[in-house]
Protein backbone atom coordinates (compact mmCIF):
# COMPACT_ATOMS: atom_id res chain seq x y z
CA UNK A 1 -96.68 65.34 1.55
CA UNK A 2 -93.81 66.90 -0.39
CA UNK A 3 -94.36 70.21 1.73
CA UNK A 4 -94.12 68.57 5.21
CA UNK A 5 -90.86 66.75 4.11
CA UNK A 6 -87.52 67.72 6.00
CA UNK A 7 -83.92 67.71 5.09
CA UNK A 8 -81.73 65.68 7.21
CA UNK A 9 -77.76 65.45 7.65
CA UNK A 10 -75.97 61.99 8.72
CA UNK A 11 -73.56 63.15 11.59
CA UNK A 12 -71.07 60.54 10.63
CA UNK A 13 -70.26 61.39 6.99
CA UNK A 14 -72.46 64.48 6.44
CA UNK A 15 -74.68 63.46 3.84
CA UNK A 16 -78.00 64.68 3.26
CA UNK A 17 -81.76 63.28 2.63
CA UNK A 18 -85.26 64.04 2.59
CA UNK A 19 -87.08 62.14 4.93
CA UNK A 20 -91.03 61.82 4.27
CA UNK A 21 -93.24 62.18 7.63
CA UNK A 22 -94.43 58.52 6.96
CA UNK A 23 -90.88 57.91 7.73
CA UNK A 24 -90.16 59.55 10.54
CA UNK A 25 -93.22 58.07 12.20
CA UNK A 26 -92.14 54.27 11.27
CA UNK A 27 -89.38 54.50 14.30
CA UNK A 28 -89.93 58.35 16.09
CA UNK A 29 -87.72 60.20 14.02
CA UNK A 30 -84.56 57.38 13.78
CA UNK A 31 -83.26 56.64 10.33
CA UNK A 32 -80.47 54.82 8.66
CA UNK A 33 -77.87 56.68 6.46
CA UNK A 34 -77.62 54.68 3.24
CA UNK A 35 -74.25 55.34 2.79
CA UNK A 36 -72.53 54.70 6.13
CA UNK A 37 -75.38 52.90 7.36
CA UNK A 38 -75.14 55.22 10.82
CA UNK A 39 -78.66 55.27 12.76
CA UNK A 40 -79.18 59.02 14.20
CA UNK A 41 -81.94 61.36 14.62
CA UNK A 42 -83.65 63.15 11.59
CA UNK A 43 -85.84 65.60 13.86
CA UNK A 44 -82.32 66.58 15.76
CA UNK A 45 -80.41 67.02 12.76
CA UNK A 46 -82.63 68.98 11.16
CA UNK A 47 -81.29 70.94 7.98
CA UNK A 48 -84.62 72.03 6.16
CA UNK A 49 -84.46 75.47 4.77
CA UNK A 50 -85.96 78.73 6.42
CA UNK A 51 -88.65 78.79 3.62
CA UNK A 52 -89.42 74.95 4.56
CA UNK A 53 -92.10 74.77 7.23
CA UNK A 54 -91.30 72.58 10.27
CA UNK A 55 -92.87 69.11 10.42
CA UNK A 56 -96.01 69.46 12.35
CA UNK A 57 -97.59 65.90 12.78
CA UNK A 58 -101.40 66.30 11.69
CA UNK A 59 -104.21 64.50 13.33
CA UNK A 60 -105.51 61.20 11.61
CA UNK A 61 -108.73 61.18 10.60
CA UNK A 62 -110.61 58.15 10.40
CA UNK A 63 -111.63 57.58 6.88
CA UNK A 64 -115.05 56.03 5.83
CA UNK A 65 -114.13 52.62 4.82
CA UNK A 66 -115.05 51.91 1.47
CA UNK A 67 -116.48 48.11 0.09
CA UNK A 68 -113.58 46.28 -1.61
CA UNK A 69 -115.41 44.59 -4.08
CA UNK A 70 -117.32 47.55 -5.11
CA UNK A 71 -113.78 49.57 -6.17
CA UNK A 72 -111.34 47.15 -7.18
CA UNK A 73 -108.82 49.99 -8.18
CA UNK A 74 -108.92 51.34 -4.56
CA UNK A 75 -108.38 47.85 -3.15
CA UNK A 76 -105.22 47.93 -5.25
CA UNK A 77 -103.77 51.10 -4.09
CA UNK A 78 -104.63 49.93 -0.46
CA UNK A 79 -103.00 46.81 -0.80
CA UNK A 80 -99.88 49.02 -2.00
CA UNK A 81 -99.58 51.10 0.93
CA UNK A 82 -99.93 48.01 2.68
CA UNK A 83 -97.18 46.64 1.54
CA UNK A 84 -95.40 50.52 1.76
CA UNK A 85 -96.46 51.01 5.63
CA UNK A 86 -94.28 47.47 6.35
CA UNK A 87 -90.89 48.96 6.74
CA UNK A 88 -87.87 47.73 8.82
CA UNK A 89 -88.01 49.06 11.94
CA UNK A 90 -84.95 51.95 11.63
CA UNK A 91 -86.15 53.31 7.98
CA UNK A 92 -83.44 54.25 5.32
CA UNK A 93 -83.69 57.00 3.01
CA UNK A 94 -82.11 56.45 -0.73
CA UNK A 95 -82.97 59.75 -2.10
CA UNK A 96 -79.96 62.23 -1.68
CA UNK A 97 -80.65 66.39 -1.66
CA UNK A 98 -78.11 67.95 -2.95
CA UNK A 99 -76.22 70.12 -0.94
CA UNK A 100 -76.15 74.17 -0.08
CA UNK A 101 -73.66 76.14 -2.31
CA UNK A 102 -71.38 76.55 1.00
CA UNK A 103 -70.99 72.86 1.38
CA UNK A 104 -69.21 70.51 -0.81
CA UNK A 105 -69.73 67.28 -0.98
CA UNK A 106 -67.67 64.44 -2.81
CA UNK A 107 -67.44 60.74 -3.52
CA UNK A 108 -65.22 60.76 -0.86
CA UNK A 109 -66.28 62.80 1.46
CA UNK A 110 -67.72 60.38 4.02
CA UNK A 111 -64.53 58.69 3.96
CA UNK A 112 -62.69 62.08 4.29
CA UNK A 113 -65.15 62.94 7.04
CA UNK A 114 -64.89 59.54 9.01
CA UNK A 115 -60.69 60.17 8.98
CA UNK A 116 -61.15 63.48 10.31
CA UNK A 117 -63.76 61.92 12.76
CA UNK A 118 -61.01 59.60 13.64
CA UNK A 119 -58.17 61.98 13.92
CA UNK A 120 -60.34 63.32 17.00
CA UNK A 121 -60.23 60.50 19.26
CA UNK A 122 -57.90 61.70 21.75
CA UNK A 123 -54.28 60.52 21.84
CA UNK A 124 -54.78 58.45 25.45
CA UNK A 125 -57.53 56.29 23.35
CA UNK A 126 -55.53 56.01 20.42
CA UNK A 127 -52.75 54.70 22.28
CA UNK A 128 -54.54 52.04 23.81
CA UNK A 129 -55.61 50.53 20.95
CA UNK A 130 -56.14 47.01 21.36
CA UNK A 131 -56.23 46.12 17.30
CA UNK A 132 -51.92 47.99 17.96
CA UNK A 133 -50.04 45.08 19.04
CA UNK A 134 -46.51 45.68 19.86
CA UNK A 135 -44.02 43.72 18.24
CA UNK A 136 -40.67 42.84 20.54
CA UNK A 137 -37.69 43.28 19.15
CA UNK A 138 -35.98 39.44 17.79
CA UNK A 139 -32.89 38.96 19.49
CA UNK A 140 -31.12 36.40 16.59
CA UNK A 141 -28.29 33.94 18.04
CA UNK A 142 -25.36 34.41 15.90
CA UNK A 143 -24.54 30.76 14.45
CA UNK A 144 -21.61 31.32 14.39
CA UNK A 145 -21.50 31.51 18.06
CA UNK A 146 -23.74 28.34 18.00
CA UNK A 147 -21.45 26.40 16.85
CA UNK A 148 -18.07 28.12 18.82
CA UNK A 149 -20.43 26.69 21.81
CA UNK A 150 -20.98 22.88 20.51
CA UNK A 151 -17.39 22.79 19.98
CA UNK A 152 -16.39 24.08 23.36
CA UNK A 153 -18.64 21.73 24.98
CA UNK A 154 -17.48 18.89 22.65
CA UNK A 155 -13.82 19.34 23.52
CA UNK A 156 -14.63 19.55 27.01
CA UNK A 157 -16.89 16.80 27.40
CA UNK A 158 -14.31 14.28 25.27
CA UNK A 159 -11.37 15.55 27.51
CA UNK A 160 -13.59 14.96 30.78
CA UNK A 161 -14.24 10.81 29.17
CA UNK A 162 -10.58 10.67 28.35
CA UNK A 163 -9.77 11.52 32.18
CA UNK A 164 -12.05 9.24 33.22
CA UNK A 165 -11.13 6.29 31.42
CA UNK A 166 -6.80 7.14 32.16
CA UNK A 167 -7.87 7.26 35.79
CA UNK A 168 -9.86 3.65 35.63
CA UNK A 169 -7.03 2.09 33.50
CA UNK A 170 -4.04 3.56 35.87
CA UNK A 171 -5.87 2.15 39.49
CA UNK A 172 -6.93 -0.94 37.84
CA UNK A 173 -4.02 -2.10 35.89
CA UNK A 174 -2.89 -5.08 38.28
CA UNK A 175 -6.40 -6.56 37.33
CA UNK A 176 -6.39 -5.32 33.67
CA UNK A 177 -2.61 -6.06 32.78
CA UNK A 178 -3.50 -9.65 32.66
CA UNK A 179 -5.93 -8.97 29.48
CA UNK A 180 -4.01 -9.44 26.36
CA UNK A 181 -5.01 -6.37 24.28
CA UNK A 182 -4.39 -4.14 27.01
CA UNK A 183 -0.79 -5.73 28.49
CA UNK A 184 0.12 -4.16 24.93
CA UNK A 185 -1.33 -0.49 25.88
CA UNK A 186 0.32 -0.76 29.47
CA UNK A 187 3.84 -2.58 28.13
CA UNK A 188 3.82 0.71 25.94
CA UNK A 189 2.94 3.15 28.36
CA UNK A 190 5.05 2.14 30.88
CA UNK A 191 7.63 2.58 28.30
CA UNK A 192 7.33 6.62 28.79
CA UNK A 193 5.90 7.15 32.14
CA UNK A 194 8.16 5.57 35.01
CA UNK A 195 5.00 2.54 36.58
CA UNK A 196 5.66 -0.62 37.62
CA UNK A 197 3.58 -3.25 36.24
CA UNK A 198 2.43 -6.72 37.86
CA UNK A 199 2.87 -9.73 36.52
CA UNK A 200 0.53 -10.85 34.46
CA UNK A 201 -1.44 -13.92 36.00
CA UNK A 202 -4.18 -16.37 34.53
CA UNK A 203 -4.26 -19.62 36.46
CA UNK A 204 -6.40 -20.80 33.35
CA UNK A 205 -3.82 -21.16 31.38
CA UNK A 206 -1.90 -23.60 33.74
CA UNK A 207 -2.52 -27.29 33.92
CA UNK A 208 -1.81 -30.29 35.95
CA UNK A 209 -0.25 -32.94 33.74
CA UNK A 210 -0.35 -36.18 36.21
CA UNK A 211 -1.24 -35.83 39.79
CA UNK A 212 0.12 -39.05 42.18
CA UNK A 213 0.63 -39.84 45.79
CA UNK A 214 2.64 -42.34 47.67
CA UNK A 215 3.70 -43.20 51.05
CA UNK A 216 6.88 -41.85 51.82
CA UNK A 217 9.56 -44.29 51.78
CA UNK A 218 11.66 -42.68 54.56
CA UNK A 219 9.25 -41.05 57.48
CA UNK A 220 6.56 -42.50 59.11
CA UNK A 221 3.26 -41.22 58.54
CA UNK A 222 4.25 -39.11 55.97
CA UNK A 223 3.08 -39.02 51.81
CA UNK A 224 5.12 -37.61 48.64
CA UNK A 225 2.68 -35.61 45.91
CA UNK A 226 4.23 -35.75 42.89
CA UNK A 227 2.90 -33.29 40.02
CA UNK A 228 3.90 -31.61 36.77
CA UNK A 229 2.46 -28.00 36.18
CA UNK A 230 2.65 -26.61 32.51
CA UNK A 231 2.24 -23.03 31.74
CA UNK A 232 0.91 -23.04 27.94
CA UNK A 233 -0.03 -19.29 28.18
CA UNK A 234 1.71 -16.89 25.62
CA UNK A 235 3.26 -14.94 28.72
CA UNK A 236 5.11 -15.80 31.62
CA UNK A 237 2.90 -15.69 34.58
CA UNK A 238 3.80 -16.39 38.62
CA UNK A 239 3.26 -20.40 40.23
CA UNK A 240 -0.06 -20.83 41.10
CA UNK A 241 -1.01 -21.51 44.34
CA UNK A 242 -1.86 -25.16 45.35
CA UNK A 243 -4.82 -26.61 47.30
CA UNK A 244 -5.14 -30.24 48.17
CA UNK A 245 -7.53 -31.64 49.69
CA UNK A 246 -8.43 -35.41 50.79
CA UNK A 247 -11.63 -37.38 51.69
CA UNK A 248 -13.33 -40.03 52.61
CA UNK A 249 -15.43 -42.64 51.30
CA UNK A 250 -18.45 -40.50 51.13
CA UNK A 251 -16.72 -37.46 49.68
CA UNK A 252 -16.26 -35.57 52.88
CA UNK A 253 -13.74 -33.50 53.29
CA UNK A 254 -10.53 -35.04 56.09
CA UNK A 255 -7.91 -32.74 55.63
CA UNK A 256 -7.40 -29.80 53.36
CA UNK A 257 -4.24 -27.27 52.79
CA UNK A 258 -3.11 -24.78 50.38
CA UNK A 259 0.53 -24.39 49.60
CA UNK A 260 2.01 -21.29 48.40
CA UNK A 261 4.60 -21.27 45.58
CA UNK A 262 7.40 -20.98 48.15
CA UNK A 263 6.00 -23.77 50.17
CA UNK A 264 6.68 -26.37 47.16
CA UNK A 265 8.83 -25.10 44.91
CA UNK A 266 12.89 -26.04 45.67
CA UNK A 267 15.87 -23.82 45.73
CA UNK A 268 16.40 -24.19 42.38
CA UNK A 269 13.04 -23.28 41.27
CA UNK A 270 12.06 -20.40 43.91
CA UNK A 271 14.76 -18.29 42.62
CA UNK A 272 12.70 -18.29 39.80
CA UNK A 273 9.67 -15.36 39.48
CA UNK A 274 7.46 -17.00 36.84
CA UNK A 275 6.72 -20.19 34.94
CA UNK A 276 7.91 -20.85 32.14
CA UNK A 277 6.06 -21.03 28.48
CA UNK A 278 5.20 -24.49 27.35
CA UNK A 279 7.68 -26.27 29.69
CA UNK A 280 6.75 -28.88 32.04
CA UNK A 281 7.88 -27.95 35.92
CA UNK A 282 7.62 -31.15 38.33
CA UNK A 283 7.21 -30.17 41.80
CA UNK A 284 7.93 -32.89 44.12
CA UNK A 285 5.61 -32.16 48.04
CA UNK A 286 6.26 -33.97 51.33
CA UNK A 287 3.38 -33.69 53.49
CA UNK A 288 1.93 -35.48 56.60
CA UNK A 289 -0.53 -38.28 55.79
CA UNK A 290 -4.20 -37.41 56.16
CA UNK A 291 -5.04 -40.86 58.49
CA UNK A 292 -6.70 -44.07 56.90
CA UNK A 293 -9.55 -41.89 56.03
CA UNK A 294 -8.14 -39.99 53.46
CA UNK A 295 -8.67 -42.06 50.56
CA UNK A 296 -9.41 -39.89 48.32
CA UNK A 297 -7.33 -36.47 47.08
CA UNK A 298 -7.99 -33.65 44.95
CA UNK A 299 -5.57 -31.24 43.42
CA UNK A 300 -7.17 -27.15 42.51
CA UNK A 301 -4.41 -24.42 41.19
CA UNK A 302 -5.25 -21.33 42.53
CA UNK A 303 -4.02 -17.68 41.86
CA UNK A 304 -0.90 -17.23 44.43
CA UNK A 305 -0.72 -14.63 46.69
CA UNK A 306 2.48 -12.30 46.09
């Protein structure tokens, strides 16, 4: 069995072994390379000396079979190549031959011999490697620049609210002036830009002190309102506008009119602009009577029309 043996050489790290016919007929000729584990051929990598005689597979003879129980020691060695003759299907050989004087061969070897195996892959292959994965360049923002940005968008943004809010305060100051806090920003801004400001107005600050009609002593059909207005504001503000209006009975409505400030107010008093603070005006008002059913008046100030 030793005689019929062959040499074989793993193609992928060059290592030798003898390989037994038994193994060669386990899976036609294919073995395992126990150090790389590479499957190949042992028949087409043949390395057996000239002296050793090529394998020639001999024809099995059937062999008498022998009783068990009468040789116990030859059931023994059958059960053993029993359990021998159940190899994996690719066999692997552990037993090494040394090398011919010509060759060489190291620890390292297969690992030399799988790097020069490697270096052969042609250079198209090796440059589509899909394990290479090629890394793009970073492109870092400088913070520096970060931050030259935030602050140019910051100044821009707060000089864009501070437009916005000049332009609502300028076209709405004749209805803002009359708020207290900000008849102080536009009293001091007017001071250095050349605007005209309107008078400031709140009718809510005005009251009626007494409220009293009579017949008028002179002309027929006619009736005298007599009134005190007192501005108790902080500010001088313009005469409000006055709307009286008389009913009957039932609270309907007989005869309604508004006066303006120059409709009421005398000679003495309309060369006046504004009313003053915590001073009692009386306004004295000749008017037509409203009929017998006008029994009832009503006096509301209203914001005059300048």
């Amino acid at each position: 069995m030793q005689d019929a043996s062959i040499i074989t050489q793993c193609p992928g790290c060059s290592t030798q072994f003898r390989v037994t016919p038994g193994q060669l007929k386990v899976a036609n000729g294919q073995v395992r390379c126990g150090s790389c584990l590479f499957v190949f051929s042992a028949l087409e990598h043949n390395q057996s000396t000239a002296e050793a005689s090529p394998f020639t597979p001999q024809k099995q003879t059937r062999a008498p079979q022998e009783n068990p129980k009468k040789n116990p020691k030859r059931r023994a060695v059958k059960k053993q190549k029993a359990t021998a003759s159940l190899p994996e299907k690719v066999a692997i050989s552990q037993e090494k031959i040394p090398s011919p004087p010509t060759q060489k061969v190291t620890s390292h070897e297969p690992r030399d011999n799988l790097d020069s195996v490697i270096k052969t892959i042609p250079e198209e292959e090796s440059s589509e490697n899909p394990l290479h994965i090629q890394v793009e360049p970073v492109i870092l923002n400088s913070p520096v620049t970060q931050r030259h940005i935030s602050w140019s968008w910051f100044t821009a943004l707060t000089l864009a609210l501070v437009v916005l809010l000049g332009q609502s305060l300028w076209f709405n100051r004749s209805e803002l002036y009359s708020h207290p806090n900000l008849a102080v920003i536009y009293s001091h801004s007017c001071l250095y830009i050349n605007c005209d400001l309107p008078q400031r107005s709140d009718v809510s600050r005005i009251k009626n002190q007494h409220l009293r009609i009579h017949k008028h002593p002179q002309i027929e059909n006619a009736v005298i309102i007599d009134l005190a207005l007192l501005n108790f504001a902080d500010f001088h503000q313009p005469y409000p506008a006055l709307a009286l209006t008389f009913s009957d009975l039932k609270g309907r409505p007989v005869a309604q009119r508004v006066l303006q400030p120059a409709d009421y107010l005398n000679s003495s008093l309309a060369s006046e602009n504004s009313m003053p603070i915590n001073q009692l005006v009386q306004v004295t008002i000749e008017l037509m009577s409203p009929g017998p059913r006008g029994v009832n008046y009503s006096l509301e100030l209203l914001a005059s029309q300048q």
